[in-house]
N, C-alpha and C. Protein backbone atom coordinates (compact mmCIF):
# COMPACT_ATOMS: atom_id res chain seq x y z
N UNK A 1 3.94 3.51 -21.23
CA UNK A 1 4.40 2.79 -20.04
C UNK A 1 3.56 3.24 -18.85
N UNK A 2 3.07 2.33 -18.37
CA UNK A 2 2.44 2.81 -17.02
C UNK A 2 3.12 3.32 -15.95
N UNK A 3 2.67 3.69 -15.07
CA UNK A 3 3.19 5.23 -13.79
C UNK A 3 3.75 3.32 -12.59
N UNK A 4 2.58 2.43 -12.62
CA UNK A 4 3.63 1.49 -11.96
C UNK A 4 5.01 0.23 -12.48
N UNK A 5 4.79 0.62 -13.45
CA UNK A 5 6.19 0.12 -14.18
C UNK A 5 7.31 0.35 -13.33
N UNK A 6 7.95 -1.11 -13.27
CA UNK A 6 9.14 -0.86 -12.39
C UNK A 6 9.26 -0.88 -10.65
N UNK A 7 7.36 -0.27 -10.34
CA UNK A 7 7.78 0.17 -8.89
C UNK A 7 7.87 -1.46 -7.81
N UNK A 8 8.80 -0.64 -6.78
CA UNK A 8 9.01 -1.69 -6.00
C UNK A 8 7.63 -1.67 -5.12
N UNK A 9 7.02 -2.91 -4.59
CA UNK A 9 5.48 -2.94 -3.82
C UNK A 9 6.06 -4.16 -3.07
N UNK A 10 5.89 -3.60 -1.57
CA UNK A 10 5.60 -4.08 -0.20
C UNK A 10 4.49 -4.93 -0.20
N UNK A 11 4.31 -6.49 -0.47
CA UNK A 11 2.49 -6.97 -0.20
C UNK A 11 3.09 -7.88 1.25
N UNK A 12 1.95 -7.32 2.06
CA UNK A 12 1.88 -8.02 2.91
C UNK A 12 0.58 -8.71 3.36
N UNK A 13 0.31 -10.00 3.62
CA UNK A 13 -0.57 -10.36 3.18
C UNK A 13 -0.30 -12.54 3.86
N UNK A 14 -0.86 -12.87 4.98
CA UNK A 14 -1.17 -13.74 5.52
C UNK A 14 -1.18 -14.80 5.10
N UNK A 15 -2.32 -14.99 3.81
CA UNK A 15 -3.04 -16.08 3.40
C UNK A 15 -2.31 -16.49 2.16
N UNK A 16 -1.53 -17.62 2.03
CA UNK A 16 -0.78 -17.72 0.95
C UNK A 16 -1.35 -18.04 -0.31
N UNK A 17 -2.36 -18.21 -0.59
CA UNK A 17 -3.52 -18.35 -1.61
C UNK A 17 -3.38 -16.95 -2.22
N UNK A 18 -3.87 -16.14 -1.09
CA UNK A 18 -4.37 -14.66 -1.57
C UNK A 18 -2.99 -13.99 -1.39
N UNK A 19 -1.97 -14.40 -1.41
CA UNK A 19 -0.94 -13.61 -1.16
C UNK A 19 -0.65 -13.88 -3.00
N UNK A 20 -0.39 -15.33 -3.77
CA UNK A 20 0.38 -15.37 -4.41
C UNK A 20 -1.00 -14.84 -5.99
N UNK A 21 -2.16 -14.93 -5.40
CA UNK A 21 -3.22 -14.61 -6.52
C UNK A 21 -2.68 -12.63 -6.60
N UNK A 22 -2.60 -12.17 -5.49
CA UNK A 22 -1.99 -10.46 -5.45
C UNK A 22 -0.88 -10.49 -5.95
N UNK A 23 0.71 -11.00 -5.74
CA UNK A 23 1.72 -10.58 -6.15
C UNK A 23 1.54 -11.17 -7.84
N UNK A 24 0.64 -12.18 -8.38
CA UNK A 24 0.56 -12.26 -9.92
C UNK A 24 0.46 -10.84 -10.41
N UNK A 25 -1.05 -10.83 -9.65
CA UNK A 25 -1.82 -9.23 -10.24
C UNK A 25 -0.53 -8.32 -10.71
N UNK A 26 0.09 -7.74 -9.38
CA UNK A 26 1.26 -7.24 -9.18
C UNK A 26 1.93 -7.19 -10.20
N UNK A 27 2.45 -8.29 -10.33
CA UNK A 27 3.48 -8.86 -11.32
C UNK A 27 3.17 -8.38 -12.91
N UNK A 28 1.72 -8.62 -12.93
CA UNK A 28 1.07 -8.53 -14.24
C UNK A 28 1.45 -7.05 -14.60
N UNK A 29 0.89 -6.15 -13.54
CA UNK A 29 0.97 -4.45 -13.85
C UNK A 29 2.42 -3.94 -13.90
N UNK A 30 3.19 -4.77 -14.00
CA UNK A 30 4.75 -4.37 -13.93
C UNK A 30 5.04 -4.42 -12.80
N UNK A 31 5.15 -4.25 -11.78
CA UNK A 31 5.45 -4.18 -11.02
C UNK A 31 6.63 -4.79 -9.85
N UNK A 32 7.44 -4.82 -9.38
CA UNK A 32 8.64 -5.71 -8.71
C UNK A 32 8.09 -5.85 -7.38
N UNK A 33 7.82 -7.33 -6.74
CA UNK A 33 6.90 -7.67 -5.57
C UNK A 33 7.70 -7.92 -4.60
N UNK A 34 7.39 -7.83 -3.65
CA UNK A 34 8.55 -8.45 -2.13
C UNK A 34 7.17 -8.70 -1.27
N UNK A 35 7.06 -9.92 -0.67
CA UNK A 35 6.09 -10.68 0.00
C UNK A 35 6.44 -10.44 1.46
N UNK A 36 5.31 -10.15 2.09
CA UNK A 36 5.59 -10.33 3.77
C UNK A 36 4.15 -11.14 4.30
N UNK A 37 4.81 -12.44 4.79
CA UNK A 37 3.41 -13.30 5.30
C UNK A 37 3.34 -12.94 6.79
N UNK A 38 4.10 -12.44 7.79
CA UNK A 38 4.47 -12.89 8.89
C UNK A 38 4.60 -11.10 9.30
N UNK A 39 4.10 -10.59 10.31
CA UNK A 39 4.08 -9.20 10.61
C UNK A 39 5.67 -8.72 11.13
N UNK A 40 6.53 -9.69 11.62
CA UNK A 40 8.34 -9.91 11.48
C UNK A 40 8.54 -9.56 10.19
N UNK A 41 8.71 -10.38 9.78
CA UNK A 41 9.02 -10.15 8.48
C UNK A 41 8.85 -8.79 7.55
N UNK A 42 7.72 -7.93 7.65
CA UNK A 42 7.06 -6.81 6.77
C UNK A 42 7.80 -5.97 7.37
N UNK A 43 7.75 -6.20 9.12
CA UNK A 43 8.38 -4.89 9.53
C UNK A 43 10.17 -4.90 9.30
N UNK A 44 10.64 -5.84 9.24
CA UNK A 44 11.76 -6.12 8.61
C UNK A 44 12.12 -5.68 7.49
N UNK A 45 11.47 -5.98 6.44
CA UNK A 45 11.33 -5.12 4.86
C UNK A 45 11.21 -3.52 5.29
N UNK A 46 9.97 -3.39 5.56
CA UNK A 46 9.88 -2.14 6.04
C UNK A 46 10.45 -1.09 6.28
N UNK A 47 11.17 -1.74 7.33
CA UNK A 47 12.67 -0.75 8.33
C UNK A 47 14.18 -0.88 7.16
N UNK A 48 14.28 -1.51 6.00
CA UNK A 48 15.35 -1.83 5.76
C UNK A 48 15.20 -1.34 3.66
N UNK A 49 14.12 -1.53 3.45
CA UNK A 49 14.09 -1.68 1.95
C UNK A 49 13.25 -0.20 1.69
N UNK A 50 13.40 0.26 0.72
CA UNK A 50 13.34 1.06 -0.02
C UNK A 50 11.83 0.64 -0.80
N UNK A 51 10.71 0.67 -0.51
CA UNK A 51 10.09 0.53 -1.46
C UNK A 51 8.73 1.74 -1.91
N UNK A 52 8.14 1.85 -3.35
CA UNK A 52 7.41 3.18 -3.54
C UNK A 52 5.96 3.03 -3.09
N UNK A 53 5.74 1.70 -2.96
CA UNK A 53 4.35 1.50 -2.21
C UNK A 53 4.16 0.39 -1.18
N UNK A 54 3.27 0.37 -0.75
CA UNK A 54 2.51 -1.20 -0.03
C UNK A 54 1.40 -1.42 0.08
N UNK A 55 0.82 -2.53 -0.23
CA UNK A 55 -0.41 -2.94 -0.21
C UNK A 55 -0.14 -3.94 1.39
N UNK A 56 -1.04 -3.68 2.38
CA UNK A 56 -0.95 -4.05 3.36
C UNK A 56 -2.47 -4.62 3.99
N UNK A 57 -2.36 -6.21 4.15
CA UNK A 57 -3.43 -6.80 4.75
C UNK A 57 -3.78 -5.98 6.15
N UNK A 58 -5.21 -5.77 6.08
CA UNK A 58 -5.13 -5.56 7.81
C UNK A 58 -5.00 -6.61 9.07
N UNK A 59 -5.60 -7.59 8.16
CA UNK A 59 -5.51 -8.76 9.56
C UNK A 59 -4.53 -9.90 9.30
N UNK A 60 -3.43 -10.04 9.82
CA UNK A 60 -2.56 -10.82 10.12
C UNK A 60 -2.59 -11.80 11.08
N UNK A 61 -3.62 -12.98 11.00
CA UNK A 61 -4.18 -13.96 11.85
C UNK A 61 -4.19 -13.15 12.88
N UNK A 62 -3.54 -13.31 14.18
CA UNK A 62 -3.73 -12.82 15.73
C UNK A 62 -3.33 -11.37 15.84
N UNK A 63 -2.98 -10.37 14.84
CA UNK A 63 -2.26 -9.41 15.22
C UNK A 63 -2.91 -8.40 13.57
N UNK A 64 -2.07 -7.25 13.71
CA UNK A 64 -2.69 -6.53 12.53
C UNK A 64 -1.12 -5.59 11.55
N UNK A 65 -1.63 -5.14 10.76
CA UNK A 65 -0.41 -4.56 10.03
C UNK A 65 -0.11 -2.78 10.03
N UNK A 66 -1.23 -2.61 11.77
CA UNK A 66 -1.04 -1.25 11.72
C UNK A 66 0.64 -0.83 11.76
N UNK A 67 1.45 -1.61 12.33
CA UNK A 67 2.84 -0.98 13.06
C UNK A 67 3.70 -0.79 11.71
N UNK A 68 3.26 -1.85 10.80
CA UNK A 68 4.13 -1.60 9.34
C UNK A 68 3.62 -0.31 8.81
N UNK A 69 2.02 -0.07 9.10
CA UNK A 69 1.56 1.46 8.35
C UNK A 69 2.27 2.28 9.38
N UNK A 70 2.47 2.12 10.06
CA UNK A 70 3.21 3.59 10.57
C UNK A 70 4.45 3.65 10.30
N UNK A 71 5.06 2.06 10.14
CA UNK A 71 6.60 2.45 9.75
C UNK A 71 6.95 3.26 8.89
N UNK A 72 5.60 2.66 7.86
CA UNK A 72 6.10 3.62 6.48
C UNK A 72 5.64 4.72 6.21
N UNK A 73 4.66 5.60 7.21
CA UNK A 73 4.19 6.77 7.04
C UNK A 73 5.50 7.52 7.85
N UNK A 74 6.43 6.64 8.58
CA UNK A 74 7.72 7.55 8.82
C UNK A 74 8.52 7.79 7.85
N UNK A 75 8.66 6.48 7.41
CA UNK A 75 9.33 6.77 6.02
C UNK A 75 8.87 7.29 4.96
N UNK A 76 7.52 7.80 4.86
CA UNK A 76 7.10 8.38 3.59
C UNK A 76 6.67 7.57 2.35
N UNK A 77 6.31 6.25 2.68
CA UNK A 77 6.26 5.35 1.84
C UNK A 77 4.74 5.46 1.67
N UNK A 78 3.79 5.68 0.55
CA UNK A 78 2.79 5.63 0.58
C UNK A 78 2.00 4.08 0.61
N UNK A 79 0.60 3.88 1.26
CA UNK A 79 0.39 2.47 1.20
C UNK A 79 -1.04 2.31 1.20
N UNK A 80 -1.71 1.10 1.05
CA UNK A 80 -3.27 1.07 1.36
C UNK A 80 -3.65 -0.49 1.92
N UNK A 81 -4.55 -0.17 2.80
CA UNK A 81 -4.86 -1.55 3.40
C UNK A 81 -6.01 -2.53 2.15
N UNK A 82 -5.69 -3.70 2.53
CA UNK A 82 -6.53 -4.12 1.84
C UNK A 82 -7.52 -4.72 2.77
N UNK A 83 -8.44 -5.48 2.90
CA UNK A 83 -9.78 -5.91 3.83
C UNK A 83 -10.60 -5.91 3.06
N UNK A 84 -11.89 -7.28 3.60
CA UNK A 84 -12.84 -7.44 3.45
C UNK A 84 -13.67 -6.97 4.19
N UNK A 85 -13.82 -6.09 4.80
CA UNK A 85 -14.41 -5.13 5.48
C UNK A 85 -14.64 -3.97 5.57
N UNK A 86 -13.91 -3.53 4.55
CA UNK A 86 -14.34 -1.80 4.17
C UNK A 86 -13.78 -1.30 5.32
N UNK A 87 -13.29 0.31 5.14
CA UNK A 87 -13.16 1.29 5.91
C UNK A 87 -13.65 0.42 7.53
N UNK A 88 -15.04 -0.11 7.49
CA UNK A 88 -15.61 -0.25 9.23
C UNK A 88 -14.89 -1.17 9.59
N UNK A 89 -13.47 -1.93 8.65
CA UNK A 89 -12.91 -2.82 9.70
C UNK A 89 -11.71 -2.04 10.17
N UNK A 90 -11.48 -0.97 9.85
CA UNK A 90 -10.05 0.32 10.35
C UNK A 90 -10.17 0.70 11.98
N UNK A 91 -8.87 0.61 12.20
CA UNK A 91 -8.85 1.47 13.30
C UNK A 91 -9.33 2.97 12.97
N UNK A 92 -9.87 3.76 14.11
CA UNK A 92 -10.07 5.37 13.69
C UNK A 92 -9.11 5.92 12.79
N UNK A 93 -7.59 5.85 13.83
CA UNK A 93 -6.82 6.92 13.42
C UNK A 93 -6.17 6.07 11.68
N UNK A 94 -6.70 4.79 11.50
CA UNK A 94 -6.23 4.84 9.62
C UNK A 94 -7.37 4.56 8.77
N UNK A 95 -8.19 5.34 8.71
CA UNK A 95 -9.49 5.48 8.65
C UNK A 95 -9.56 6.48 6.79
N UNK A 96 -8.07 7.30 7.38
CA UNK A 96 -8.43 8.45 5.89
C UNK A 96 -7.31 7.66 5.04
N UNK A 97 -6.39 6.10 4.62
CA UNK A 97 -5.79 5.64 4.35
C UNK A 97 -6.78 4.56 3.10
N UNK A 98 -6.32 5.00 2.20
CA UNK A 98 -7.29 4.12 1.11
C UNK A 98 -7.40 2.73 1.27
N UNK A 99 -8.70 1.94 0.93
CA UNK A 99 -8.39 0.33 1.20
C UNK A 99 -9.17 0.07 -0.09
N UNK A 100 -8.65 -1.13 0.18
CA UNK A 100 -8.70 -1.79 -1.52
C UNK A 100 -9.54 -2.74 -0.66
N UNK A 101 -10.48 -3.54 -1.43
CA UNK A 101 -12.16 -4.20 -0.86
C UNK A 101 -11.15 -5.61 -1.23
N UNK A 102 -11.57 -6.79 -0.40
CA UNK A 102 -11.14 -8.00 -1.13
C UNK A 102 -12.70 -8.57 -1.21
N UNK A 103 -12.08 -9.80 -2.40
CA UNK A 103 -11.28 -10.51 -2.95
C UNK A 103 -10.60 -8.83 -4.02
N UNK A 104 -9.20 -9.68 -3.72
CA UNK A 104 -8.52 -8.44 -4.80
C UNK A 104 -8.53 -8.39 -6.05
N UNK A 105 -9.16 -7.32 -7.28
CA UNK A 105 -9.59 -7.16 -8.12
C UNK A 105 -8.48 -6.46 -8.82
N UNK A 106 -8.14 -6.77 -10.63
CA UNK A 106 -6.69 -6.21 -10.98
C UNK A 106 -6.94 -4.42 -11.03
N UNK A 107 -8.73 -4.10 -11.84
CA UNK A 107 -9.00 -3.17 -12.04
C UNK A 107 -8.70 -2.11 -10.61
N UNK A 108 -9.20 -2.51 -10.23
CA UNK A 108 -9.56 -1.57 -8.72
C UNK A 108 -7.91 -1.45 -7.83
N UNK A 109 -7.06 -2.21 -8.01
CA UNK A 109 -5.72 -2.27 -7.82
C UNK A 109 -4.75 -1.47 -8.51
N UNK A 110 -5.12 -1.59 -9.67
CA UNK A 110 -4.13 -0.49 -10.26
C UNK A 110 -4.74 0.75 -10.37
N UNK A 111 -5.80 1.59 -9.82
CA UNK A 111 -6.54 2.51 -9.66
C UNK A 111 -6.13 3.11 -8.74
N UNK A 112 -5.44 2.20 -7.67
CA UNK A 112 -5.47 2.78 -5.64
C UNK A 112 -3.95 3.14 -5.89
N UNK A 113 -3.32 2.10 -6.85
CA UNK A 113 -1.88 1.95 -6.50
C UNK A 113 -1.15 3.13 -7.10
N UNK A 114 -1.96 3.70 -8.42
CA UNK A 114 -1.52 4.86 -9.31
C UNK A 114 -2.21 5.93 -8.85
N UNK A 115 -3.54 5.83 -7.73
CA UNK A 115 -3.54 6.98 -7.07
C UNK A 115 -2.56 6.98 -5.99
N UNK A 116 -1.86 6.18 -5.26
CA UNK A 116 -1.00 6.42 -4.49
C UNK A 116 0.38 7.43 -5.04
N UNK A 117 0.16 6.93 -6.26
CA UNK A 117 1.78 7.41 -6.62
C UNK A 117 1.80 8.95 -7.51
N UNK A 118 0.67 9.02 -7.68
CA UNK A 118 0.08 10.17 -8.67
C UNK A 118 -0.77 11.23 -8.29
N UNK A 119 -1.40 10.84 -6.94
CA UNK A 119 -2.51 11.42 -5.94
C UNK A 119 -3.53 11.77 -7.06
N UNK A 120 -3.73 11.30 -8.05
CA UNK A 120 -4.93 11.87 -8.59
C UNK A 120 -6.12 11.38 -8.10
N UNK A 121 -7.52 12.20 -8.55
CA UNK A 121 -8.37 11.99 -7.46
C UNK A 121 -9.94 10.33 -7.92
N UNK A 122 -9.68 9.52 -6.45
CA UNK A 122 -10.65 8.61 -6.93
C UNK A 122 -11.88 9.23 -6.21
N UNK A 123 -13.01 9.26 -6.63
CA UNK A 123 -14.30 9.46 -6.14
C UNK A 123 -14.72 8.70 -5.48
N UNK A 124 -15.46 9.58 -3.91
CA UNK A 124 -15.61 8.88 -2.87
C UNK A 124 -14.39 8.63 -2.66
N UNK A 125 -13.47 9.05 -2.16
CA UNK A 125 -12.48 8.52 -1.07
C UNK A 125 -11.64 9.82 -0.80
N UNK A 126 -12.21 10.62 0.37
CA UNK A 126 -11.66 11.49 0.84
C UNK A 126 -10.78 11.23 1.99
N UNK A 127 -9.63 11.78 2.03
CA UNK A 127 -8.71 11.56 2.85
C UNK A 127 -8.92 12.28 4.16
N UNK A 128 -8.74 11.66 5.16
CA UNK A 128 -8.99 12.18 6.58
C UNK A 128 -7.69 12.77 6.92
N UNK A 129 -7.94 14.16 8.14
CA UNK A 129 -7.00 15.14 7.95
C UNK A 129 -5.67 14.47 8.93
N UNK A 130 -4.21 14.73 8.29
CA UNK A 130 -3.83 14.16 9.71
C UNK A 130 -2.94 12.65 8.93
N UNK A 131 -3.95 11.99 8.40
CA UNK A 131 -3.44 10.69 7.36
C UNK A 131 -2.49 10.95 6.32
N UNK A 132 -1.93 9.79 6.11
CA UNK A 132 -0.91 10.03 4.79
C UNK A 132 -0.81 8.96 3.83
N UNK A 133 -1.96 8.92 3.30
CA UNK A 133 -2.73 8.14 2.30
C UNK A 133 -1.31 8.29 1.10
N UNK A 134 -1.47 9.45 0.36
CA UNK A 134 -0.53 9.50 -0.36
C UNK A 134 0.47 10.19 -0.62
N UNK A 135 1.32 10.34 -1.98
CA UNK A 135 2.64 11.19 -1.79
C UNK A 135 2.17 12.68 -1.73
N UNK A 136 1.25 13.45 -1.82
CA UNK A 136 0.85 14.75 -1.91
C UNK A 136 0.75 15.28 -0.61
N UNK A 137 0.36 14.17 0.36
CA UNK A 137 0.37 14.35 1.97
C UNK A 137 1.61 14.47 2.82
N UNK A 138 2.55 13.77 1.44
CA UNK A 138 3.71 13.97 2.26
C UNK A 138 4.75 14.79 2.20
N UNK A 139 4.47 15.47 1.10
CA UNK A 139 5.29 16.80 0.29
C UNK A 139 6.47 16.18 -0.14
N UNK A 140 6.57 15.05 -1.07
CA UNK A 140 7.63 13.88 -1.69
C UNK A 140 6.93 14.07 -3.38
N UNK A 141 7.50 14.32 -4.31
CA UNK A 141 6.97 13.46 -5.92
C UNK A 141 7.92 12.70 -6.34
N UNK A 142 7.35 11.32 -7.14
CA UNK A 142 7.74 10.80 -7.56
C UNK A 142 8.71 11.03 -8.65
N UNK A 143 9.93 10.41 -9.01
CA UNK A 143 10.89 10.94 -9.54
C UNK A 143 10.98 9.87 -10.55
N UNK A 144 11.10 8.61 -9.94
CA UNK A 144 11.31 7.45 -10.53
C UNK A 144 11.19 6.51 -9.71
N UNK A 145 10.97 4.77 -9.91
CA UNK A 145 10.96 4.01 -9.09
C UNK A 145 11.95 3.85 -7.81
N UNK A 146 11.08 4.24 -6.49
CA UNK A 146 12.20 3.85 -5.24
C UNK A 146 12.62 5.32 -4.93
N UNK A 147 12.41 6.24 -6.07
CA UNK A 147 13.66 7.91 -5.88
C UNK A 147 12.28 8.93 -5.42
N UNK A 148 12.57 9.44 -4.78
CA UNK A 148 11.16 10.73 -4.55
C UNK A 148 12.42 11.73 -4.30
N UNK A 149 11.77 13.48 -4.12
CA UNK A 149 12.07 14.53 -4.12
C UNK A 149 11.36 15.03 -3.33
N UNK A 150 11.94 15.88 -2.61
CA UNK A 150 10.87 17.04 -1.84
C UNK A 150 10.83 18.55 -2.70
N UNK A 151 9.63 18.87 -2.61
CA UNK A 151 9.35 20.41 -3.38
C UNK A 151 10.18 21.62 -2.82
């Protein structure tokens, strides 16, 4: 059974094309999806749901999905932006926060998403100090889907 079996995933994500081609992917790796098109909406989920990851667009037509990454670096929710722009389309300060390259790829997705949940290490992608890329940053392990522990 895979490490994302079961988990609940935050996609937030604009473009309803590329929203519903990601929550397949999603879907495919096991995974249980909850959609946010609308930056209302995510932060809504966000503040209210329980979930073990998020894959989070950076650009949300006129606006961006930094305020949901911070929601959930309060909550401890680990997450990664996705963009066609690599790292140089980040603000500084989410810069050490993993991003997944679009067009979104299944391989390279379930790589970011099970390093999120597993912190094991991907090459080339060092975490900037300060960030909370994943659960190891946050002193949380995974227990089971949705359940974490502190050490």
């Amino acid at each position: 059974m895979s490490v994302l079996e079961g988990c609940r995933v935050l996609l937030v994500e604009d473009e309803s094309l590329v929203a519903m081609l990601a929550e397949d992917m999603l879907l495919d790796l096991g995974c249980e999806v909850v959609v946010a098109m609308r930056l209302d909406k995510a932060l809504a989920y966000a503040r209210t749901v329980m979930f073990d990851l998020a894959v989070l667009d950076v650009n949300l037509g006129a606006t961006s999905s930094y305020p949901v990454a911070d929601l959930l670096s309060t909550r401890g929710i680990p997450f990664l932006f996705a963009t066609g722009y690599g790292t140089a389309g980040l603000e500084a300060d989410y810069r050490g926060v993993p991003v997944m390259q679009k067009p979104y790829q299944r391989g390279q997705m379930a790589e970011l998403l099970c390093h999120l949940l597993t912190c094991t290490t991907i090459p080339d992608k060092p975490a900037a100090a300060g960030a909370l890329p994943c659960l190891c940053l946050t002193g949380l392990k995974p227990v089971g889907p949705a359940q974490f522990r502190a050490d």
